[in-house]
C-alpha atoms as a PDB file:
ATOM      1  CA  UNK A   1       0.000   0.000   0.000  1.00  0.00           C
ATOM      2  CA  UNK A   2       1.267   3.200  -0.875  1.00  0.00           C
ATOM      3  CA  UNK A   3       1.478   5.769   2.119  1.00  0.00           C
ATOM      4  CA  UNK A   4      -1.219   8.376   2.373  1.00  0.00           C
ATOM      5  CA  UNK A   5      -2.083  11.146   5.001  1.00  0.00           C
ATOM      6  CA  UNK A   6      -4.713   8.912   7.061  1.00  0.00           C
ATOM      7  CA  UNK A   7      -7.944  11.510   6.052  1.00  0.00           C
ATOM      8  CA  UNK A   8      -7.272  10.411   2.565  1.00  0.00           C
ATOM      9  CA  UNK A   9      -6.736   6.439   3.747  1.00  0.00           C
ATOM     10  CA  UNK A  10     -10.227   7.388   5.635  1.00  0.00           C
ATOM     11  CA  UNK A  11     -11.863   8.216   2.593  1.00  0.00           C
ATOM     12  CA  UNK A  12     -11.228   5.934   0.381  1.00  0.00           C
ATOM     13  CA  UNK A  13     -12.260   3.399   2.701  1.00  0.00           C
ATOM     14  CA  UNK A  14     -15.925   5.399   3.187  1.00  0.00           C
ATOM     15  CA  UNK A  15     -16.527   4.166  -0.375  1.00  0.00           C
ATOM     16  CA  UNK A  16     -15.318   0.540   0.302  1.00  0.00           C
ATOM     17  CA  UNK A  17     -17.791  -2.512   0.655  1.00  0.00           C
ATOM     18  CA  UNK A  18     -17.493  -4.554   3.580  1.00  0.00           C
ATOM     19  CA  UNK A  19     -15.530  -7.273   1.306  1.00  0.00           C
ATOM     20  CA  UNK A  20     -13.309  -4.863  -0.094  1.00  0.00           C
ATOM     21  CA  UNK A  21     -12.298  -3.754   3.595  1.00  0.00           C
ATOM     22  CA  UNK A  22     -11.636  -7.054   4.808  1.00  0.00           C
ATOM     23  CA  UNK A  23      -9.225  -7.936   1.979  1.00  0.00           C
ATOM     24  CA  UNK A  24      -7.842  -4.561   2.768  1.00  0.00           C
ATOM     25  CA  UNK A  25      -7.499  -5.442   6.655  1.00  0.00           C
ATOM     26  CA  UNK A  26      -5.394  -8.609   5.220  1.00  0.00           C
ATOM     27  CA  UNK A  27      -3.137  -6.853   3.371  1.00  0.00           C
ATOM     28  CA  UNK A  28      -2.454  -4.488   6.158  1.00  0.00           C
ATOM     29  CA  UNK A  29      -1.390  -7.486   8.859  1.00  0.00           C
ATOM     30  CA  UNK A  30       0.601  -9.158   6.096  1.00  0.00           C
ATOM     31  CA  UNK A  31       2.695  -6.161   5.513  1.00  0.00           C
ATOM     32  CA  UNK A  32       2.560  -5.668   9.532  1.00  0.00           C
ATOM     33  CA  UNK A  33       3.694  -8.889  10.173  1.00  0.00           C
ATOM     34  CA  UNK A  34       6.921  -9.095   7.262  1.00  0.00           C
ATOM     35  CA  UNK A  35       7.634  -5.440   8.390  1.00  0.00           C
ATOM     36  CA  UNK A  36       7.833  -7.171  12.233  1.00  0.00           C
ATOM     37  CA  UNK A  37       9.702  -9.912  10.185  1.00  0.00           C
ATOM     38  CA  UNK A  38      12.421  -7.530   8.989  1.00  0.00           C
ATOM     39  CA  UNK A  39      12.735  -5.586  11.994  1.00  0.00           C
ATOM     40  CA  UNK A  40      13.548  -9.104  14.312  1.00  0.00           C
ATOM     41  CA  UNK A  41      16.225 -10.449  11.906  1.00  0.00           C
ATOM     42  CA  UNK A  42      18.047  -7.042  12.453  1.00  0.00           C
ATOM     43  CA  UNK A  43      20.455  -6.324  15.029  1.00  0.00           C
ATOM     44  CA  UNK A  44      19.206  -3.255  16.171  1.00  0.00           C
ATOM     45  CA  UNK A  45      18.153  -1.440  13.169  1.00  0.00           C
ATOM     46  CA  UNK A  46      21.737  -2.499  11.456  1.00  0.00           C
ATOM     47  CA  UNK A  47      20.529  -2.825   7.321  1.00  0.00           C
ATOM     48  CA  UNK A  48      18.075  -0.368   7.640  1.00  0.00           C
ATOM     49  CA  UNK A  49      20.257   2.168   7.233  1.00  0.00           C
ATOM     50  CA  UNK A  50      21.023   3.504   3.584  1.00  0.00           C
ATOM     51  CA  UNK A  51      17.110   2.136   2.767  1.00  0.00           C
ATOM     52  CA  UNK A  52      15.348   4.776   0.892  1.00  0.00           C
ATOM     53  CA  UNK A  53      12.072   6.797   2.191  1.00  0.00           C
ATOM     54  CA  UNK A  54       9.917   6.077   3.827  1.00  0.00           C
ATOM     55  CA  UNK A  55      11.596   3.575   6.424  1.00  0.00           C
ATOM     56  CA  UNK A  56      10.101   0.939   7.390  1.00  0.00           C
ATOM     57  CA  UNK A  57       9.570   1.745  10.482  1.00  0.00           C
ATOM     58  CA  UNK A  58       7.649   4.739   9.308  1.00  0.00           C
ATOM     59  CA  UNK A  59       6.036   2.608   6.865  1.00  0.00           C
ATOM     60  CA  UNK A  60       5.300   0.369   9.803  1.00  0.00           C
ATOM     61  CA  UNK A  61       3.446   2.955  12.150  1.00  0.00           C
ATOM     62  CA  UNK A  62       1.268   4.016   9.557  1.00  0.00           C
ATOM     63  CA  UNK A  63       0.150   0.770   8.895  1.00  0.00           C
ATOM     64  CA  UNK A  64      -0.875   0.480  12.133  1.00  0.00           C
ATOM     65  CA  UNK A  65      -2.646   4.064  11.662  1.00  0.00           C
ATOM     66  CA  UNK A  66      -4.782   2.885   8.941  1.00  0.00           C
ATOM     67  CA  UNK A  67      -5.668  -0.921  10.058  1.00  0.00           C
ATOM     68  CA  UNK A  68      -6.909   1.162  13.465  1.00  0.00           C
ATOM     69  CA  UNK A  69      -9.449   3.068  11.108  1.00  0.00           C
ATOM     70  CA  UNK A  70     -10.300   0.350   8.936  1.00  0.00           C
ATOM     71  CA  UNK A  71     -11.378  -1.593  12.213  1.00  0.00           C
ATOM     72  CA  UNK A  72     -13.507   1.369  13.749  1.00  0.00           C
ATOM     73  CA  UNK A  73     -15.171   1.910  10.369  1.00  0.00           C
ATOM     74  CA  UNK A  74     -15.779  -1.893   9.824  1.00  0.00           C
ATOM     75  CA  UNK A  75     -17.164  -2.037  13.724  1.00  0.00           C
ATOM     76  CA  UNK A  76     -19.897   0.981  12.673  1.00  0.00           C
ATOM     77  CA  UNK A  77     -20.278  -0.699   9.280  1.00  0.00           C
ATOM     78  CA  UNK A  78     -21.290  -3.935  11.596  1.00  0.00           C
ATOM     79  CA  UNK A  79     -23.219  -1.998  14.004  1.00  0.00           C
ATOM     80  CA  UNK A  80     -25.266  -0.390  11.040  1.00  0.00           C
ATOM     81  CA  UNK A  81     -25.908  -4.182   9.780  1.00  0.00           C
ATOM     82  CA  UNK A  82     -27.047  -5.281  12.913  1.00  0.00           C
ATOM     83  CA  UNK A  83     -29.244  -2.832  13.517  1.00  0.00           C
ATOM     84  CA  UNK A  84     -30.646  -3.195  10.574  1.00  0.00           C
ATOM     85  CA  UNK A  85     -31.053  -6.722  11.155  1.00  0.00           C
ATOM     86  CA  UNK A  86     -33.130  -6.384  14.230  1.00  0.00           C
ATOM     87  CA  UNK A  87     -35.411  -3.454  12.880  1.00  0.00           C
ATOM     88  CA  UNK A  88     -36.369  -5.838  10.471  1.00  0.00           C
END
């Protein structure tokens, strides 16, 4: 995923279905997870430096930015369903 101010991560997920956000939630904790990958099998940051921008560990917070909005928005997204559901 390319890095984005979080507003504009925000809205681009407003138009999202609930299937697009879940495959969007995967991609985010696979890219978590080798980023957490990366960071383990270096000693202390050594081979990160000379990397170009963003770092990873930039790249890394802001992944964990926009997976935190994806899950509140997919929470009201639920909410909205279930309510739904039981007006019904």
């Amino acid at each position: 995923m390319s890095m984005m101010a979080p507003e504009v991560f925000i809205d681009e997920l407003d138009g999202m279905t609930y299937q697009q956000m879940m495959a969007t939630r995967e991609g985010l904790v696979r890219e978590l997870r080798r980023l957490e990958g990366e960071f383990s099998s270096s000693d202390a940051g050594a081979g990160t430096a000379g990397r170009s921008d963003p770092s990873p560990a930039l790249v890394y917070r802001m992944d964990l930015i926009y997976l935190s909005e994806l899950l509140q928005l997919m929470e009201v997204r639920v909410q909205e369903a279930m309510g739904a559901v039981a007006q019904a």
